[in-house]
Protein backbone atom coordinates (compact mmCIF):
# COMPACT_ATOMS: atom_id res chain seq x y z
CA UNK A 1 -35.40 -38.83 51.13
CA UNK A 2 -34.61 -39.89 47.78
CA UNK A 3 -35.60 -37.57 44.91
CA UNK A 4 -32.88 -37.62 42.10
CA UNK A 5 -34.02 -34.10 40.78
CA UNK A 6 -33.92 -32.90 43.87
CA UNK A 7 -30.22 -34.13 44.63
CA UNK A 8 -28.84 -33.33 40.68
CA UNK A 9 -30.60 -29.11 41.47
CA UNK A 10 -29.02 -29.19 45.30
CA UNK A 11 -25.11 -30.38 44.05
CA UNK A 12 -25.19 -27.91 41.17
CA UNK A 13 -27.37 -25.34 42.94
CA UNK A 14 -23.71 -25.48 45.62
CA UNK A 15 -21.65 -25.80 43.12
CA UNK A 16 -22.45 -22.59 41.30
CA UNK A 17 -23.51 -20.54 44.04
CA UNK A 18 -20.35 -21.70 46.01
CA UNK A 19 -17.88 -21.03 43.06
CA UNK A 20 -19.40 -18.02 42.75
CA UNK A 21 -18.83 -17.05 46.35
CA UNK A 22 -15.20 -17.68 45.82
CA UNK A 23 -14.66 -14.77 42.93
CA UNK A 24 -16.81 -12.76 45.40
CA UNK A 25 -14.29 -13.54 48.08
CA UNK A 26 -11.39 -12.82 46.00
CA UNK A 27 -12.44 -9.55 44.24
CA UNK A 28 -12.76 -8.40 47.98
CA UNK A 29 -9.01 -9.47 48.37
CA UNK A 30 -8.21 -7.10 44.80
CA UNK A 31 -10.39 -4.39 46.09
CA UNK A 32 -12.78 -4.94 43.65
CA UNK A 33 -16.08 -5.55 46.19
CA UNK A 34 -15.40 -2.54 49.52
CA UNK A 35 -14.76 -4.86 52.30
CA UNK A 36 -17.48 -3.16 54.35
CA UNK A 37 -19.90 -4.47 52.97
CA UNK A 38 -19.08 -8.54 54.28
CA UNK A 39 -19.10 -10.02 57.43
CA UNK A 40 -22.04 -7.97 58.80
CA UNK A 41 -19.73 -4.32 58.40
CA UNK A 42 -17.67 -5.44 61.11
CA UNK A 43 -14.26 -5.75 59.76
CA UNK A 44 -12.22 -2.69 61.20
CA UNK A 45 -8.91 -3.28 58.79
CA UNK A 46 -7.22 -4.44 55.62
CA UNK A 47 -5.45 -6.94 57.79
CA UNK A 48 -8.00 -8.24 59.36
CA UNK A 49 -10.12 -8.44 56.07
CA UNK A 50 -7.00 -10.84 54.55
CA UNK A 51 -7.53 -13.06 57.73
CA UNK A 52 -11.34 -13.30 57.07
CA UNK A 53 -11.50 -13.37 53.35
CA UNK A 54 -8.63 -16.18 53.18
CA UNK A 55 -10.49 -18.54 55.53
CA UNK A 56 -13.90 -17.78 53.56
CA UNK A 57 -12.33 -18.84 50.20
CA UNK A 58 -10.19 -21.79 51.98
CA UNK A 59 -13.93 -22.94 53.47
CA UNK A 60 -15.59 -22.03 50.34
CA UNK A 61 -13.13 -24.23 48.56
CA UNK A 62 -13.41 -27.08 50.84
CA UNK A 63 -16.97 -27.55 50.40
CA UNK A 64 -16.88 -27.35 46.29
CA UNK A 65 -14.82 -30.70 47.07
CA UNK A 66 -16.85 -31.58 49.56
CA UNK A 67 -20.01 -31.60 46.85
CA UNK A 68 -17.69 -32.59 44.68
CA UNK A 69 -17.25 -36.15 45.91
CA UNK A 70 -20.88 -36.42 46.73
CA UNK A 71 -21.74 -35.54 43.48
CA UNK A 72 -18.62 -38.27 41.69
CA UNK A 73 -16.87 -35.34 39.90
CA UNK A 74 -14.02 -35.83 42.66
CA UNK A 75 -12.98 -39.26 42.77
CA UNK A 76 -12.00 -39.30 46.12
CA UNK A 77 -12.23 -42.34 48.83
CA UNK A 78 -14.23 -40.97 51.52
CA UNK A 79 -16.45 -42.80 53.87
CA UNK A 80 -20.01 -41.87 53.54
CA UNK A 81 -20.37 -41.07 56.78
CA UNK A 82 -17.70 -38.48 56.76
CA UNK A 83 -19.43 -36.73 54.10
CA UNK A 84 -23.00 -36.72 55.43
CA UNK A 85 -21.01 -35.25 58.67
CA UNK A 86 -19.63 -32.32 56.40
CA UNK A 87 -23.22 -31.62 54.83
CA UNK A 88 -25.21 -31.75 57.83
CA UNK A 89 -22.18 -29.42 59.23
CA UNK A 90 -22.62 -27.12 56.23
CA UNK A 91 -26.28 -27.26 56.82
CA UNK A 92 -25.87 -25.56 60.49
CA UNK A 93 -23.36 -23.43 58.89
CA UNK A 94 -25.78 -22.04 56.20
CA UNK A 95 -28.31 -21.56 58.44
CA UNK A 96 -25.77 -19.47 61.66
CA UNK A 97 -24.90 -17.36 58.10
CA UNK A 98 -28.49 -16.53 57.02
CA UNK A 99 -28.81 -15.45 60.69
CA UNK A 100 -25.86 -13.60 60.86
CA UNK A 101 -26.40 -11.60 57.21
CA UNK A 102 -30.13 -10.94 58.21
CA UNK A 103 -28.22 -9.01 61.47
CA UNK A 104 -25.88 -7.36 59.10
CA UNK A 105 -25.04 -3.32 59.08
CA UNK A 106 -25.03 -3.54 55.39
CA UNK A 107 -28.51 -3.30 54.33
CA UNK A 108 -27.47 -5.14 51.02
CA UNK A 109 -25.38 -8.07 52.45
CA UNK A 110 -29.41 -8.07 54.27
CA UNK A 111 -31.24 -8.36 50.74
CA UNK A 112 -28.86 -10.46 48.69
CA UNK A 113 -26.95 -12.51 51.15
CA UNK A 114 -29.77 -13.80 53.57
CA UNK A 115 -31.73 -15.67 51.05
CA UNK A 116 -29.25 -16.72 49.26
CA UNK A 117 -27.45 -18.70 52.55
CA UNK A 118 -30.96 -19.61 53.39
CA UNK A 119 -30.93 -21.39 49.94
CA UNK A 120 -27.26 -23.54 50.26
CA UNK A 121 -28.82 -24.18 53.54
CA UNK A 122 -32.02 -25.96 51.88
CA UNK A 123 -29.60 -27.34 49.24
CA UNK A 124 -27.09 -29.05 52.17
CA UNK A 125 -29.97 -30.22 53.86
CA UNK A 126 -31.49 -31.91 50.68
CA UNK A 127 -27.94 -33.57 50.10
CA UNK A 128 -27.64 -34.32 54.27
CA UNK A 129 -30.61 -36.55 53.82
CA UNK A 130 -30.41 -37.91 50.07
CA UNK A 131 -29.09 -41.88 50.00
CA UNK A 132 -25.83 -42.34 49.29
CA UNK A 133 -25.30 -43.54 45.35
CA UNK A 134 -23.70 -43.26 42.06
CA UNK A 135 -24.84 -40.25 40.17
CA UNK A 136 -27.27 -40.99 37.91
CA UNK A 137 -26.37 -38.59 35.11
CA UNK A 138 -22.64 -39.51 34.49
């Protein structure tokens, strides 16, 4: 698959949307967001919600670098097959995620969250199978 539109809207599409699940993670950290209302409304303490929430914006973070190097912003040498590994891994994660928030307690982590994993997971996937190349805007 090799649609250049397709592959500039998919690394931006993650970028954005996976930035903007890192302030998400972290305003759950400050108390901002009520931690009851992530990881289907099963966390039962503060505790265990700083255990969660660090390894969501650690994971978060690894795949804006992740994108990052596909996309050229990171100049980083890593092997192509290492990074269609991590996308086609992200892919499988996005999609066990849209599962899991469309089994969620909190009706809105159903509403907002489900298509919203559903779409990184459509993004990933576009980037798992894109050829590997120099980005064509830069």
């Amino acid at each position: 698959m090799h649609n250049p539109v397709m592959t500039r809207v998919a690394i931006y599409g993650l970028l954005i949307l996976l930035s903007l699940f890192v302030l998400f993670h972290f305003a759950i950290l400050l108390g901002i967001v009520p931690y009851g209302m992530v990881w289907g409304g099963r966390l039962k303490s503060h505790d265990q919600m700083l255990s969660f929430e660090t390894f969501s914006i650690l994971v978060n973070l690894f795949m804006v670098a992740v994108i990052a190097v596909r996309a050229g912003f990171l100049r980083l040498r890593v092997p192509a097959l290492v990074l269609k590994t991590a996308l086609w891994i992200m892919f499988v994660l996005f999609l066990l995620n849209t599962a899991g928030n469309a089994l969620s307690t909190n009706g809105l982590e159903q509403l907002l969250f489900t298509p919203i994993t559903l779409l990184l997971a459509f993004f990933s996937l576009v980037l798992a199978l894109s050829k590997e190349q120099k980005p064509s805007w830069k």
